[in-house]
C-alpha atoms as a PDB file:
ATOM      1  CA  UNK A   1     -31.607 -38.872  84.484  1.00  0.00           C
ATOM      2  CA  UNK A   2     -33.902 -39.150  87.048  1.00  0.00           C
ATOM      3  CA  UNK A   3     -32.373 -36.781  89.278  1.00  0.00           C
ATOM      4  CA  UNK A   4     -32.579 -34.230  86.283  1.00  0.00           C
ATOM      5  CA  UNK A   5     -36.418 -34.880  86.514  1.00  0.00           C
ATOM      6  CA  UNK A   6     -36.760 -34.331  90.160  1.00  0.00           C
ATOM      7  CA  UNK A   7     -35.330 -31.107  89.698  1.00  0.00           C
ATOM      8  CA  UNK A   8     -37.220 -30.258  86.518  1.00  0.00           C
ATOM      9  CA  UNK A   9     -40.270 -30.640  88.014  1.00  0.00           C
ATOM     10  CA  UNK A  10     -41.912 -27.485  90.308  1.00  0.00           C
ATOM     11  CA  UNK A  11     -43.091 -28.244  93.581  1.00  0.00           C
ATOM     12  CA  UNK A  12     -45.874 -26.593  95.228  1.00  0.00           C
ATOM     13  CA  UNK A  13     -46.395 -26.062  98.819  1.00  0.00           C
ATOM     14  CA  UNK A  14     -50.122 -25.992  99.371  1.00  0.00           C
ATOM     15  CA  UNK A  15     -50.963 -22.546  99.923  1.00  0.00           C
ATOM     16  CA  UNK A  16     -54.627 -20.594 100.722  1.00  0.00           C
ATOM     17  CA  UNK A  17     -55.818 -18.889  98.018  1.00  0.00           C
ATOM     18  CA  UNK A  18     -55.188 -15.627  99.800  1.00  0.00           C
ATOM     19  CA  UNK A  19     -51.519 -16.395  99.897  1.00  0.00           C
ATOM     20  CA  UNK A  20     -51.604 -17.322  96.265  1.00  0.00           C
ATOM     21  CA  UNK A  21     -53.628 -13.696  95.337  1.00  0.00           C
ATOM     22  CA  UNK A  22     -51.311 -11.937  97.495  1.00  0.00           C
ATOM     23  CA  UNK A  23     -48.193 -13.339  95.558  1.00  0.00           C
ATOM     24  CA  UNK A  24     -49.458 -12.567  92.364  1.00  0.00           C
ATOM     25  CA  UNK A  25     -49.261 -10.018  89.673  1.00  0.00           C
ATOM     26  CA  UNK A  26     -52.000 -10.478  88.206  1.00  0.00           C
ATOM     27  CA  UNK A  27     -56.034 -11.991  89.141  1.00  0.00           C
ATOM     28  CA  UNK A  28     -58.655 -12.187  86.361  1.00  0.00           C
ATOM     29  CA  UNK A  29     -61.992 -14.319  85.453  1.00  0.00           C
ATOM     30  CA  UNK A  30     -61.084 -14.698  81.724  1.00  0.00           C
ATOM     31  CA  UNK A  31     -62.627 -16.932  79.221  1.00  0.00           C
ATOM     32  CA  UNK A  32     -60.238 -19.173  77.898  1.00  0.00           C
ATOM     33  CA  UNK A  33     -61.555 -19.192  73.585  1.00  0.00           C
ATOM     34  CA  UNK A  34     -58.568 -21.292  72.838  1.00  0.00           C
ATOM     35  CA  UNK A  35     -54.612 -22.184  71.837  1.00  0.00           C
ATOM     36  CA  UNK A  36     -52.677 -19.812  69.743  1.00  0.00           C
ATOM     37  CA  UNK A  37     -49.464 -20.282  68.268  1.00  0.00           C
ATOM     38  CA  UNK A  38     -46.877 -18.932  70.261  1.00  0.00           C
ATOM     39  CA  UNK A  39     -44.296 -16.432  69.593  1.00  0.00           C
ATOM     40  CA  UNK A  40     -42.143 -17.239  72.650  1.00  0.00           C
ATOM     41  CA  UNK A  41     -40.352 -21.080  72.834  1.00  0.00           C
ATOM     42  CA  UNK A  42     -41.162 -22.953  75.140  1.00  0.00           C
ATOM     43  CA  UNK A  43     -44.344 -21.243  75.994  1.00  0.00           C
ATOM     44  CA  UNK A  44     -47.779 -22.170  75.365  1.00  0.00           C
ATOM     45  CA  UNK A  45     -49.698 -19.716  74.288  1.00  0.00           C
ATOM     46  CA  UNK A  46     -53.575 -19.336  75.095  1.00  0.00           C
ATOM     47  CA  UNK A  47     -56.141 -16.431  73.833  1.00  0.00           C
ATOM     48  CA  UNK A  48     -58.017 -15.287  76.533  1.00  0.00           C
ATOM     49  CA  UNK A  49     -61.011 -12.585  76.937  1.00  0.00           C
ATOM     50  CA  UNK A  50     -60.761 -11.042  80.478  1.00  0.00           C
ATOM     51  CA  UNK A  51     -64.379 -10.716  82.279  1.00  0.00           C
ATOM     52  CA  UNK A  52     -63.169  -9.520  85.762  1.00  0.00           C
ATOM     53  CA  UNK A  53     -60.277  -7.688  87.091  1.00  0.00           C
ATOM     54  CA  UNK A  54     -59.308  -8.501  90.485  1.00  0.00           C
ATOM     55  CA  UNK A  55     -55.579  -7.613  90.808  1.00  0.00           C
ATOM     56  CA  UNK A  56     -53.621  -5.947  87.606  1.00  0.00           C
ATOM     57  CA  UNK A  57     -50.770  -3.634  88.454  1.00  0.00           C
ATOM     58  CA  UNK A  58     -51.499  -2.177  84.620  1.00  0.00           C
ATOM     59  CA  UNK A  59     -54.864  -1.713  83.437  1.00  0.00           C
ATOM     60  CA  UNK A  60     -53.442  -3.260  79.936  1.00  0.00           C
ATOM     61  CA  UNK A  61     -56.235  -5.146  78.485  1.00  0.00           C
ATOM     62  CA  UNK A  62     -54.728  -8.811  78.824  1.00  0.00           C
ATOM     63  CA  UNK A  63     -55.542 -10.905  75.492  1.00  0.00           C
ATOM     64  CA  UNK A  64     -52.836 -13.650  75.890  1.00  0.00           C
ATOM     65  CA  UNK A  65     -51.587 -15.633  78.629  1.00  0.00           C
ATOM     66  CA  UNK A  66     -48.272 -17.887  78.723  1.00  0.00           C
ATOM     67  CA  UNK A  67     -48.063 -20.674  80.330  1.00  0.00           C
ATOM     68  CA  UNK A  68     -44.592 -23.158  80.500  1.00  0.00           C
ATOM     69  CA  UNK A  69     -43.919 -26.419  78.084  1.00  0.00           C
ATOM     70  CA  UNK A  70     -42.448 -28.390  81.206  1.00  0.00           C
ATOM     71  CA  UNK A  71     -44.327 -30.521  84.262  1.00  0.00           C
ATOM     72  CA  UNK A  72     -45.114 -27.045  86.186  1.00  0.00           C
ATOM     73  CA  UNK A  73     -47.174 -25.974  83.027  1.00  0.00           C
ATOM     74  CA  UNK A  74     -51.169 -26.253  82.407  1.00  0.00           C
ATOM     75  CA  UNK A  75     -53.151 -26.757  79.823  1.00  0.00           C
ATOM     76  CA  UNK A  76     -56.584 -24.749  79.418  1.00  0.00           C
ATOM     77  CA  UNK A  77     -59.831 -25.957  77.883  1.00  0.00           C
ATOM     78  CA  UNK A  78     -62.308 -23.616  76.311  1.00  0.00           C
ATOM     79  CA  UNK A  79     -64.550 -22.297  79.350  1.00  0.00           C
ATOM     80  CA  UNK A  80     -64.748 -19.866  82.188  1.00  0.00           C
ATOM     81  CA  UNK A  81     -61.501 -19.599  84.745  1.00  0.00           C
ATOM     82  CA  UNK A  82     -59.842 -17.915  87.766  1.00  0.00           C
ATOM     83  CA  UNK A  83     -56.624 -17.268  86.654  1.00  0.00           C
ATOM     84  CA  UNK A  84     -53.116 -15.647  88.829  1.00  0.00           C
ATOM     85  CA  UNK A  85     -50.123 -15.678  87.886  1.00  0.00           C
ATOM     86  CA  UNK A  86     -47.074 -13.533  87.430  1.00  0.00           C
ATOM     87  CA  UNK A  87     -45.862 -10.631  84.623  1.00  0.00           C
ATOM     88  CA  UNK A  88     -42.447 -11.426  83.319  1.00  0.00           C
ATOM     89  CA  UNK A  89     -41.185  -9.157  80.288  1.00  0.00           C
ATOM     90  CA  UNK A  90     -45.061  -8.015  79.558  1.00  0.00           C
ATOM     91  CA  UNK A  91     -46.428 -11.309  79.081  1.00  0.00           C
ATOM     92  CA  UNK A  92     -48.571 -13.189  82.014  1.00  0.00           C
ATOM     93  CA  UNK A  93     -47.354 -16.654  82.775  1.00  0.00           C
ATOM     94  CA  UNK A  94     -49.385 -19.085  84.676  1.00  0.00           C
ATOM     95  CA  UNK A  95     -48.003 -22.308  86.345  1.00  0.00           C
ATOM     96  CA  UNK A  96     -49.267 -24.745  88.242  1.00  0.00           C
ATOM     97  CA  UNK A  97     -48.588 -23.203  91.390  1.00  0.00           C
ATOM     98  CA  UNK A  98     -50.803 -20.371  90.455  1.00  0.00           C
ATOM     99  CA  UNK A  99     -54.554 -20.090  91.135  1.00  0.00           C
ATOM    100  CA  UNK A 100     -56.148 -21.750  88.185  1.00  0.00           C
ATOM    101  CA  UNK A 101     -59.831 -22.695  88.689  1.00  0.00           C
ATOM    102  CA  UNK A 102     -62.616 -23.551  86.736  1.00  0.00           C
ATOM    103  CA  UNK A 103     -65.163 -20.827  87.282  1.00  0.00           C
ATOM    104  CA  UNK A 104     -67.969 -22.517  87.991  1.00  0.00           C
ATOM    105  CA  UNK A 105     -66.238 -24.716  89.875  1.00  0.00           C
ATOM    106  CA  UNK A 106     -66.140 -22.053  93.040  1.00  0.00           C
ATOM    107  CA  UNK A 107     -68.037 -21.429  95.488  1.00  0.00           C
ATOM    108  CA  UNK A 108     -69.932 -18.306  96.275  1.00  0.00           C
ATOM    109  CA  UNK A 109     -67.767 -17.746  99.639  1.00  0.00           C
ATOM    110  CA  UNK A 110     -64.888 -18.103  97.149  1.00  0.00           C
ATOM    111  CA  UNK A 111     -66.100 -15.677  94.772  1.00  0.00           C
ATOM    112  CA  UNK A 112     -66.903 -13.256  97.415  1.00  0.00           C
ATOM    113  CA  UNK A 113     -63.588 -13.336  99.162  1.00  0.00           C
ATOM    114  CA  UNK A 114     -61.758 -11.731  95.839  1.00  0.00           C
ATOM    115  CA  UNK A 115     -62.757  -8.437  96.104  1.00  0.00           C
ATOM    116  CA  UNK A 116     -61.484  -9.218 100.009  1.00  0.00           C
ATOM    117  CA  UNK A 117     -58.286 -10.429  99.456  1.00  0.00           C
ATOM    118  CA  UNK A 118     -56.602  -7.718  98.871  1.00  0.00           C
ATOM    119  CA  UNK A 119     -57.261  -6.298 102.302  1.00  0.00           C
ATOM    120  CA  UNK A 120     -55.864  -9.026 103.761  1.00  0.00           C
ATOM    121  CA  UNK A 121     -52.404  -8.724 101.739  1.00  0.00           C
ATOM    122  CA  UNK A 122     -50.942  -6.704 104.722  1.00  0.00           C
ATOM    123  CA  UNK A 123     -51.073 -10.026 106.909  1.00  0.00           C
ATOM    124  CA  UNK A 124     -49.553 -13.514 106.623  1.00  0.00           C
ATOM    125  CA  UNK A 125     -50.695 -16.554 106.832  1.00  0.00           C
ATOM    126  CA  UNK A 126     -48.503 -19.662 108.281  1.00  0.00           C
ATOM    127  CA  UNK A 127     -49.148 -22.572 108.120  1.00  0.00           C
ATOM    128  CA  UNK A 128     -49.118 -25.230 111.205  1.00  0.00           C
ATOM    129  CA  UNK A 129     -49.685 -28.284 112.420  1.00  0.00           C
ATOM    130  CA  UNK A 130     -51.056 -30.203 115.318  1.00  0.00           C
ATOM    131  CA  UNK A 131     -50.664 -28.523 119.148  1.00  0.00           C
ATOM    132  CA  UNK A 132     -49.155 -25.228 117.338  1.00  0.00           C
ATOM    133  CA  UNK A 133     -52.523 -24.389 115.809  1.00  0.00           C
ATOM    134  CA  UNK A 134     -53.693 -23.702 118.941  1.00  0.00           C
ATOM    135  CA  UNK A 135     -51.866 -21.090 119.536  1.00  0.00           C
ATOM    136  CA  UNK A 136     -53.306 -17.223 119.104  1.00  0.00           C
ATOM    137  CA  UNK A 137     -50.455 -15.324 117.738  1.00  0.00           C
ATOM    138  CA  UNK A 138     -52.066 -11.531 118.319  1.00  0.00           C
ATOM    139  CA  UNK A 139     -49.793  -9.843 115.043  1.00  0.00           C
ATOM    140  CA  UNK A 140     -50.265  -9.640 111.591  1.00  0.00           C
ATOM    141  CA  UNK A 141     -50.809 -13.481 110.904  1.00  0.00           C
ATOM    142  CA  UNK A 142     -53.178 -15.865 110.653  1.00  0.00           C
ATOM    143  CA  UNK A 143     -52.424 -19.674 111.342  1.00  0.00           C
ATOM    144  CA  UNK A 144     -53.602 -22.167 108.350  1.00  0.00           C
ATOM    145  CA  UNK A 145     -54.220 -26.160 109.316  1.00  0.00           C
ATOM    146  CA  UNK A 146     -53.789 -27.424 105.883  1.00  0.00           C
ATOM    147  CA  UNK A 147     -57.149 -29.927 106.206  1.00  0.00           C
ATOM    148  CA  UNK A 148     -58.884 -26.685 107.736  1.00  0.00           C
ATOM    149  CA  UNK A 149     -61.641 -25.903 105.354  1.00  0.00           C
ATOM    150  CA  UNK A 150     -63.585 -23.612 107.555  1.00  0.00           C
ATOM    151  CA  UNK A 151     -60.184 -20.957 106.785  1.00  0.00           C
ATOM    152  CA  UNK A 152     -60.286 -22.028 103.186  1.00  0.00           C
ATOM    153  CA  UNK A 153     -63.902 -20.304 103.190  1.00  0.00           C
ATOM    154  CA  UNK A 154     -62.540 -17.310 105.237  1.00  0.00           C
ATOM    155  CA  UNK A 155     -60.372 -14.174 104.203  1.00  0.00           C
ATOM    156  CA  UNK A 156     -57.434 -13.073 106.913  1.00  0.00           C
ATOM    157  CA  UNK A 157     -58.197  -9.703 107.364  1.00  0.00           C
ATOM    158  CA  UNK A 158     -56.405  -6.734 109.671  1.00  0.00           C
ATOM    159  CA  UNK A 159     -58.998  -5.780 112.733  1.00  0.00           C
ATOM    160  CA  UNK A 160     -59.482  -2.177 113.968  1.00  0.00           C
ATOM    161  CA  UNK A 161     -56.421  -3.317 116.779  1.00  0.00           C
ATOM    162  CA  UNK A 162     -54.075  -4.002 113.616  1.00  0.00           C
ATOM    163  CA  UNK A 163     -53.928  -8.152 114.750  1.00  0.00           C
ATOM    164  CA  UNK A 164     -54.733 -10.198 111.566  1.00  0.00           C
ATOM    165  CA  UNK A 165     -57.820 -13.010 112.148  1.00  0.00           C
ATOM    166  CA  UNK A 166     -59.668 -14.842 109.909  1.00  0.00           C
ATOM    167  CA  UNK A 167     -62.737 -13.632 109.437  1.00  0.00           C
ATOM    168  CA  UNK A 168     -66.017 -15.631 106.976  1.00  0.00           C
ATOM    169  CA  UNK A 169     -66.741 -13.874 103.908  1.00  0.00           C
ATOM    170  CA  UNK A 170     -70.216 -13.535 103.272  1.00  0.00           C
END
């Protein structure tokens, strides 16, 4: 049984938020007005409006988001979020290893490096640890220290020589 559980439940591997824009379908500010019954099992179902748009692949006007009845699902109160997540048969789902923040919640570097992200999709960013964070990698990447919060305020962004660097948002 337990072993059922540990496979059950969804890991995720830290990522930067970049990382987690980049991978996603979609990337609103929506304001959550509440739970709705849903029409798909085991699906929760949430009515959302959409304030912002910062990644849609269709401009359909998203009213509903999904979101899973197992451990990698969230729950929602009524308020202001920034929501990612992915578009599977024409409905948004949105798991825990999605971006799901509390608008007000973010900071205005965070904020500002949305409309930046998408820039930066082009390049990856690896993770490391230790000695191998000191290495400068001159391609598209950008190495990530997991307790480095100075990159967790910064976008990785292409220069004018095509290398990827992290760069501040302002």
């Amino acid at each position: 049984l337990l072993y059922q559980l540990v496979i059950r439940a969804k890991s995720c591997v830290p990522r930067h938020p970049q990382q987690q824009f980049c991978s996603s379908d979609i990337v609103i500010r929506a304001k959550v007005i509440g739970k709705v019954s849903s029409t798909v099992p085991g699906l929760t179902a949430f009515k959302i409006q959409t304030i912002e748009t910062f990644k849609q692949s269709d401009k359909k006007r998203i009213q509903v988001i999904y979101s899973p009845q197992t451990s990698c699902g969230i729950s929602l109160n009524n308020g202001e979020y920034l929501l990612s997540g992915q578009v599977q048969n024409g409905r948004v789902i949105v798991d825990l290893c999605d971006l799901v923040e509390p608008w007000n919640q973010l900071s205005q570097v965070q904020k500002a490096s949305l409309s930046m992200y998408q820039k930066g999709c082009v390049c990856e960013i690896s993770p490391c640890t230790g000695e191998s964070c000191l290495i400068e990698i001159l391609q598209k990447k950008c190495l990530l220290s997991l307790d480095d919060e100075k990159a967790l305020q910064s976008v990785c962004l292409p220069g004018s020589d095509g290398f990827c660097r992290w760069q501040q948002s302002s």
